[in-house]
C-alpha atoms as a PDB file:
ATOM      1  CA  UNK A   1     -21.458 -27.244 -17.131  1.00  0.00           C
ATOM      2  CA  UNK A   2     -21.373 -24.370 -14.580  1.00  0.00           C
ATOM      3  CA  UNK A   3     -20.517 -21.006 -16.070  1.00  0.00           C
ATOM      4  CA  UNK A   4     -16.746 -20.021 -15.920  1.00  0.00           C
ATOM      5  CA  UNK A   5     -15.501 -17.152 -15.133  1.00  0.00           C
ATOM      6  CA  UNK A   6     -12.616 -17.029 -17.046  1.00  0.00           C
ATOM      7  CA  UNK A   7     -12.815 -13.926 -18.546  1.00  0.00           C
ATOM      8  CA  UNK A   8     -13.726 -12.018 -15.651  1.00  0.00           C
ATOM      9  CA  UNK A   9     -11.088 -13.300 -13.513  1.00  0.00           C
ATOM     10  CA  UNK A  10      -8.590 -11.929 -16.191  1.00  0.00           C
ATOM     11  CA  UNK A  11      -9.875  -8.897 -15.698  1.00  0.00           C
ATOM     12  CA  UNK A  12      -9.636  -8.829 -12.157  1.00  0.00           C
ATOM     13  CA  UNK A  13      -5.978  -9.704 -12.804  1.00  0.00           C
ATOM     14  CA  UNK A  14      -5.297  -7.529 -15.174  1.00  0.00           C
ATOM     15  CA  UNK A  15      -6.981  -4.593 -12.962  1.00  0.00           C
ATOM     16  CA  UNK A  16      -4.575  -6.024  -9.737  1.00  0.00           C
ATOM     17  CA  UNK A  17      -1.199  -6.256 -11.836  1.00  0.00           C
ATOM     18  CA  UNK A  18      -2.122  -2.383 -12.764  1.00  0.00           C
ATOM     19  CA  UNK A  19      -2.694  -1.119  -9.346  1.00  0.00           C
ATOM     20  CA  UNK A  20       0.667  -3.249  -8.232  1.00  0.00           C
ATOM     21  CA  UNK A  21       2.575  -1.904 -10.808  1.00  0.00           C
ATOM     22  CA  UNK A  22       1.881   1.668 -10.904  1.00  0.00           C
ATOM     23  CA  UNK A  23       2.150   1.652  -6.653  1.00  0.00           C
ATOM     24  CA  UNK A  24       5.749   0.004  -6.905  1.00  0.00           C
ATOM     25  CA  UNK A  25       6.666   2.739  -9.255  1.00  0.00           C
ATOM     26  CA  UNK A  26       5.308   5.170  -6.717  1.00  0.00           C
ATOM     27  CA  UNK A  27       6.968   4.085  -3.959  1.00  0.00           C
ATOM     28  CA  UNK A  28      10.291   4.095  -6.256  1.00  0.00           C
ATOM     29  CA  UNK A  29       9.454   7.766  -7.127  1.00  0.00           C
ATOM     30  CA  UNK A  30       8.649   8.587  -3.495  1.00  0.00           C
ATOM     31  CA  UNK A  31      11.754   7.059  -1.906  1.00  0.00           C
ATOM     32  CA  UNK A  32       9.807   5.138   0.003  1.00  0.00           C
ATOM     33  CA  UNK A  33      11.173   1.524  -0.777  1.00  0.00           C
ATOM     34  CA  UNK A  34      13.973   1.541   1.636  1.00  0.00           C
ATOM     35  CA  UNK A  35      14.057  -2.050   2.434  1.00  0.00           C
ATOM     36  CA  UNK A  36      11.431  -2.904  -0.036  1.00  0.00           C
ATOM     37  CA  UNK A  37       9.284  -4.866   2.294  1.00  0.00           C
ATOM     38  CA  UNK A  38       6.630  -2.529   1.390  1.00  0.00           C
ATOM     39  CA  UNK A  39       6.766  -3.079  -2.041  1.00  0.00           C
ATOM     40  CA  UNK A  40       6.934  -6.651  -1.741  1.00  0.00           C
ATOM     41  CA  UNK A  41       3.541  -6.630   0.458  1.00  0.00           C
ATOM     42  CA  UNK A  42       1.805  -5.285  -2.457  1.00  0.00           C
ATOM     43  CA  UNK A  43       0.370  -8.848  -3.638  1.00  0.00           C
ATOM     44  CA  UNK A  44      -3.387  -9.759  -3.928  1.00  0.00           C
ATOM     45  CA  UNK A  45      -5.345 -13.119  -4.116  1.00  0.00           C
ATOM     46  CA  UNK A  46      -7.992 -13.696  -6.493  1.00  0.00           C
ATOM     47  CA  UNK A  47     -10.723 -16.165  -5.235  1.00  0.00           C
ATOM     48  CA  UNK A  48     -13.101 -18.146  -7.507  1.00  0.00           C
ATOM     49  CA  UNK A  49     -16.111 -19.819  -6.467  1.00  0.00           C
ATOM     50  CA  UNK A  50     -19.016 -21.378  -8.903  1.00  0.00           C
ATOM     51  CA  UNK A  51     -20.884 -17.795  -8.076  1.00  0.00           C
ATOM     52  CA  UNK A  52     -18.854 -15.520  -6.531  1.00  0.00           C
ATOM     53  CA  UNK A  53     -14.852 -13.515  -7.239  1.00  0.00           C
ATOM     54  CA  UNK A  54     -13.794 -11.836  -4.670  1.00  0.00           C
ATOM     55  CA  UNK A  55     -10.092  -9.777  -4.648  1.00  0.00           C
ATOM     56  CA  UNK A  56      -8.222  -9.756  -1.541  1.00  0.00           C
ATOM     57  CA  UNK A  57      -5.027  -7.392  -1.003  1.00  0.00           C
ATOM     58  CA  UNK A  58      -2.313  -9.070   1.404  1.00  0.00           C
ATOM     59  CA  UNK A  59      -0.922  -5.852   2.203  1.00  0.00           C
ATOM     60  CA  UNK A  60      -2.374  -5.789   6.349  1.00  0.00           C
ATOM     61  CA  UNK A  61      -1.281  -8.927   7.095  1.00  0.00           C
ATOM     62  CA  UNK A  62       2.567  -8.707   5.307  1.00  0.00           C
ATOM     63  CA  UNK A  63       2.756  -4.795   6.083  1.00  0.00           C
ATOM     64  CA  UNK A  64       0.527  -3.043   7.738  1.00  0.00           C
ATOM     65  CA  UNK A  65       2.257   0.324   8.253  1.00  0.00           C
ATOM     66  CA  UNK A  66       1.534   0.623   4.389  1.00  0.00           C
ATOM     67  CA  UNK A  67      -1.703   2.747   5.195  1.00  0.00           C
ATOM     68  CA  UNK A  68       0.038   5.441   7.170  1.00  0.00           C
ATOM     69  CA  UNK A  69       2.137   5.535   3.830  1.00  0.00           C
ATOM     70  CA  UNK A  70      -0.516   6.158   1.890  1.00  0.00           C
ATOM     71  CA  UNK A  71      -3.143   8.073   3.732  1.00  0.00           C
ATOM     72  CA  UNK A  72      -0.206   9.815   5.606  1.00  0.00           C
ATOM     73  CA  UNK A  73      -0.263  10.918   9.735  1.00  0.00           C
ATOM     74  CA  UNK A  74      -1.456  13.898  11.184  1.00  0.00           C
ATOM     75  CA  UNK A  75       1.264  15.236  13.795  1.00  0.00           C
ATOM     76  CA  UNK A  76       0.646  15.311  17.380  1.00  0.00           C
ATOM     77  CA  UNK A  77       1.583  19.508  16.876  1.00  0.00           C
ATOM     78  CA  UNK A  78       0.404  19.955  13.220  1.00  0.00           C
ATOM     79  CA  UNK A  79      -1.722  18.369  10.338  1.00  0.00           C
ATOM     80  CA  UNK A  80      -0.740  20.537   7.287  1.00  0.00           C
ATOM     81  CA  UNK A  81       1.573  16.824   5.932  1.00  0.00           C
ATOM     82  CA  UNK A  82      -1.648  14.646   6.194  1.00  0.00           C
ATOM     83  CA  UNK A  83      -4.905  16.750   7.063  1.00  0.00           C
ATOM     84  CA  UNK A  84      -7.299  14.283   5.626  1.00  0.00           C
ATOM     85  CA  UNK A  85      -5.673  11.177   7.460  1.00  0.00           C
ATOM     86  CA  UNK A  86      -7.584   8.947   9.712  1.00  0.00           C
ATOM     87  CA  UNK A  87      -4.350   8.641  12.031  1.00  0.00           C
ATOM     88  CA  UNK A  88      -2.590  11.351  14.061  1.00  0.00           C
ATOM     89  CA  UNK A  89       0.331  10.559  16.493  1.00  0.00           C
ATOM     90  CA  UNK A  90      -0.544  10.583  20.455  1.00  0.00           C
ATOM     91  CA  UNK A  91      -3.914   9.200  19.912  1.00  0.00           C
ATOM     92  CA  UNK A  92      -3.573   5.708  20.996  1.00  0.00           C
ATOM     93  CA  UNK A  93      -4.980   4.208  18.274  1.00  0.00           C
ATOM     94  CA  UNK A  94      -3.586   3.318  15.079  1.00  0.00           C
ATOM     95  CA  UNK A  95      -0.237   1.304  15.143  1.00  0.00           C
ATOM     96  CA  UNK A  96       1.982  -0.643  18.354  1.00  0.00           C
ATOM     97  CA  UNK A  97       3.419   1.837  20.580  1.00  0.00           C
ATOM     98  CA  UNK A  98       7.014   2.552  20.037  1.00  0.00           C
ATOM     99  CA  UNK A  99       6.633   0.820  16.395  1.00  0.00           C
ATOM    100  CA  UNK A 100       7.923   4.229  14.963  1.00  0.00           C
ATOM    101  CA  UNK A 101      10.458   4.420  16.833  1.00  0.00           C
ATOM    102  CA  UNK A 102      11.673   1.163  16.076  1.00  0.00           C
ATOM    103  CA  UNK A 103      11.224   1.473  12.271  1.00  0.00           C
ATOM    104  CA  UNK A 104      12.938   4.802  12.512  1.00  0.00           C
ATOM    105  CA  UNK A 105      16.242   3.394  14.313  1.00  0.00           C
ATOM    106  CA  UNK A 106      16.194   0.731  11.389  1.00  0.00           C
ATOM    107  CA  UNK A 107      15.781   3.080   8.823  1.00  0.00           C
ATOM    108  CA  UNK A 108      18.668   5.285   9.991  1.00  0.00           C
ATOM    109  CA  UNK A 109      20.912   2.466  10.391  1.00  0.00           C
ATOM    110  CA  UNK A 110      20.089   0.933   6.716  1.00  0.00           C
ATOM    111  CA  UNK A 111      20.878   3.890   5.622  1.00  0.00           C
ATOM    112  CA  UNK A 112      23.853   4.720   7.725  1.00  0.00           C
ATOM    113  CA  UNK A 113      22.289   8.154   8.482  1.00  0.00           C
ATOM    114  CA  UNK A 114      23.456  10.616  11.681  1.00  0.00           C
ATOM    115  CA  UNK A 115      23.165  13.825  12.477  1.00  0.00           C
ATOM    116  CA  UNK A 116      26.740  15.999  12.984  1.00  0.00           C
ATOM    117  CA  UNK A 117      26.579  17.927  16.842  1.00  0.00           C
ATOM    118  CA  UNK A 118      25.914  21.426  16.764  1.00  0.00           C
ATOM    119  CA  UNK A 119      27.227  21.714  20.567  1.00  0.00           C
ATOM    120  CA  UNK A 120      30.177  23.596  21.340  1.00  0.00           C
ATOM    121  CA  UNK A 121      33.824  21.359  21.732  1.00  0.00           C
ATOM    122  CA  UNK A 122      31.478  18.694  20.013  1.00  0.00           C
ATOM    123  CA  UNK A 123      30.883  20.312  16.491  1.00  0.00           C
ATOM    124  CA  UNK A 124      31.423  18.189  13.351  1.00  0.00           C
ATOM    125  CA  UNK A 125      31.092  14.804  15.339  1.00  0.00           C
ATOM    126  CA  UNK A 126      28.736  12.407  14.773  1.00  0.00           C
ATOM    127  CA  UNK A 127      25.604  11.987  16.723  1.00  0.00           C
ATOM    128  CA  UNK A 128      25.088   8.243  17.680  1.00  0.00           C
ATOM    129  CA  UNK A 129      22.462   6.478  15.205  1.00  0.00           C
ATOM    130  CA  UNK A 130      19.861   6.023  18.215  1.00  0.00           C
ATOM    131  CA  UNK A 131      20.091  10.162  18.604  1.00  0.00           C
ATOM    132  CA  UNK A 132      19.390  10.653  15.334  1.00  0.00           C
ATOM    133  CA  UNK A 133      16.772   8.594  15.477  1.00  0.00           C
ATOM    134  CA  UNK A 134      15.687   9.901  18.007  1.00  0.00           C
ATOM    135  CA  UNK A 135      15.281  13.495  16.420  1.00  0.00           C
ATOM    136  CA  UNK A 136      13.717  12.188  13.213  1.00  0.00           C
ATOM    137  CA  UNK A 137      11.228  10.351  15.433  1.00  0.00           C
ATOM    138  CA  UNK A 138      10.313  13.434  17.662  1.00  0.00           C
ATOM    139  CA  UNK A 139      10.190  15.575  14.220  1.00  0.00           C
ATOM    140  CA  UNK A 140       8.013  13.250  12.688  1.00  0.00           C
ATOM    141  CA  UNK A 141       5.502  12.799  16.118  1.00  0.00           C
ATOM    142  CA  UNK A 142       5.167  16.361  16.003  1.00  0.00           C
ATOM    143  CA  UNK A 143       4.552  17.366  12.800  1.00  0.00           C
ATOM    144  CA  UNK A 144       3.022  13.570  10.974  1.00  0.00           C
ATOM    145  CA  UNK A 145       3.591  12.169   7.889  1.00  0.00           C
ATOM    146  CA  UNK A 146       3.218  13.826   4.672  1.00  0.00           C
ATOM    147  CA  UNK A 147       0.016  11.488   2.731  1.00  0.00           C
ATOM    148  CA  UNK A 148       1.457   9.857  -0.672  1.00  0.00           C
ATOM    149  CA  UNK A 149      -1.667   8.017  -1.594  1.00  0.00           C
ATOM    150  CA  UNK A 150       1.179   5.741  -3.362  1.00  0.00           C
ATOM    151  CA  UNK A 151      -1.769   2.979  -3.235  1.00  0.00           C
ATOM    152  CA  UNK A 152      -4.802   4.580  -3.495  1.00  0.00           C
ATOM    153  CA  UNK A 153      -4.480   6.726  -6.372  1.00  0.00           C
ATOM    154  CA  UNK A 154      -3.303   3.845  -8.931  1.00  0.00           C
ATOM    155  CA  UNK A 155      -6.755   1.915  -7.482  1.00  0.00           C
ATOM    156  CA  UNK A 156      -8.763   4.657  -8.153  1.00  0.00           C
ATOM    157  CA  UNK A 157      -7.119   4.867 -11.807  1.00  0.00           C
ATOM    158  CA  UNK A 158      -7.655   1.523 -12.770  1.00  0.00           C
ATOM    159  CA  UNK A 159     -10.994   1.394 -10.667  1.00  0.00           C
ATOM    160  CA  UNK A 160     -12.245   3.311 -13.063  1.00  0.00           C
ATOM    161  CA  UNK A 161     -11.929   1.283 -16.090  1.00  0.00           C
ATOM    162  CA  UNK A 162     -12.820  -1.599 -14.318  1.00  0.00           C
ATOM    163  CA  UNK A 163     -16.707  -1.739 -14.317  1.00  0.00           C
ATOM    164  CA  UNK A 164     -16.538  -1.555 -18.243  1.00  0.00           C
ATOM    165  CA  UNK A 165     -13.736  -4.300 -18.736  1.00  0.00           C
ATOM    166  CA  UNK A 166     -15.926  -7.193 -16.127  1.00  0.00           C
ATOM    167  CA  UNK A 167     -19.237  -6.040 -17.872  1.00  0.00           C
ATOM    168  CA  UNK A 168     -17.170  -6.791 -20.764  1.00  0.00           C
ATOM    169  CA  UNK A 169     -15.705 -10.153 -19.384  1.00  0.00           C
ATOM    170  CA  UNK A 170     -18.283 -11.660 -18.356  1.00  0.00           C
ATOM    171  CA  UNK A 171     -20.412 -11.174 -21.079  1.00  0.00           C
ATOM    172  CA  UNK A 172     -18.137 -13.132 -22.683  1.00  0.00           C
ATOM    173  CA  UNK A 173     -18.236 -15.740 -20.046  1.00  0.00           C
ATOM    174  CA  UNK A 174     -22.099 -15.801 -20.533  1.00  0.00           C
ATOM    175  CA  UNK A 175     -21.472 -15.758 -24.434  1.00  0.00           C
ATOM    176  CA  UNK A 176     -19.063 -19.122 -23.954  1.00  0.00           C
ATOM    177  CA  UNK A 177     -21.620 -20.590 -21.317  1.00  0.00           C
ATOM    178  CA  UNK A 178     -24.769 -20.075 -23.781  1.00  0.00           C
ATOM    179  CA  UNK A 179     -22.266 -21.537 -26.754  1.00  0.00           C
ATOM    180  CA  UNK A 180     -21.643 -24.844 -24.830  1.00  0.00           C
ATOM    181  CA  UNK A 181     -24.990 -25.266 -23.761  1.00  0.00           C
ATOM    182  CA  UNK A 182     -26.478 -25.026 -27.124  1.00  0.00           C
ATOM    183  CA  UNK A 183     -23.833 -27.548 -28.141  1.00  0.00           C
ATOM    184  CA  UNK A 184     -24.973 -30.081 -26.273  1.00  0.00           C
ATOM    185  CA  UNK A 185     -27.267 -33.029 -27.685  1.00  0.00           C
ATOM    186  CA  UNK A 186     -31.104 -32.719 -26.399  1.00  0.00           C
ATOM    187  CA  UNK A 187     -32.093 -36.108 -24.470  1.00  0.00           C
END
């Protein structure tokens, strides 16, 4: 009999189903589930092999904007929304190039946003939804997005229980390993 790792992997799941659920709810509380693909993307896999776990998140492969979410974007004119963030706007690295311009567009139109003109003989009408997107998108270039940490604070959280719990675990997976062993019949 190898030793199973039974225990331990519940922990693991228990630990992932935390950090899952408390995210969702931050996203919720954020407004920041507008088409919930986000919040779908939050899934994990949970690998066992006869001596190893290992705990993947899915979240760059079915969303990868979720980081810029969470650690937030430093604006091309201003950092006060994110000034800790790996990413700032105009630096050529970090996402596709127009991607926020694109998710923008779709996010006003999902939500049926527009802007009302300001101009004179124009005032009251509606902008078009590509201008307003347009705005938002050169508002949020300039001055980044604000960080939410809607992931990375509920990992820390349960994180921090976690070395306790698989110490925990997998003594018990030991402790059933041990049992079974001394079970057995002596040749």
């Amino acid at each position: 009999m190898q030793l199973r790792q039974d225990n331990v992997k519940a922990s693991l799941e228990k630990f992932a189903n935390g950090v899952v659920q408390q995210a969702k709810a931050n996203l919720v509380r954020e407004k920041k589930n507008v088409t919930g693909n986000l919040s779908e993307s939050l899934q994990y896999e949970i690998e066992v092999g006869p001596n190893s776990l290992a705990l993947r998140w899915k979240m760059d492969e079915l969303a990868p904007y979720w980081k810029f979410q969470d650690y937030g974007v430093k604006g091309k004119s201003s950092s006060t929304k994110a000034p800790s963030s790996p990413f700032r706007f105009g630096s050529g690295q970090g996402g596709m190039r127009g991607g926020l311009t694109r998710a923008i567009n779709q996010w006003v139109r999902a939500k049926r946003f527009q802007f009302q003109s300001r101009e004179q003989g124009k005032k009251g009408q509606f902008l078009s939804y590509d201008a307003t997107a347009f705005l938002i998108t050169r508002s949020i270039y300039n001055k980044g997005i604000r960080t939410t940490s809607f992931f990375t604070n509920p990992f820390r959280l349960e994180f921090k229980q976690l070395p306790q719990e698989i110490a925990q675990a997998y003594a018990l997976d030991v402790a059933d390993f041990l049992r079974f062993t001394l079970q057995q019949p002596k040749e």
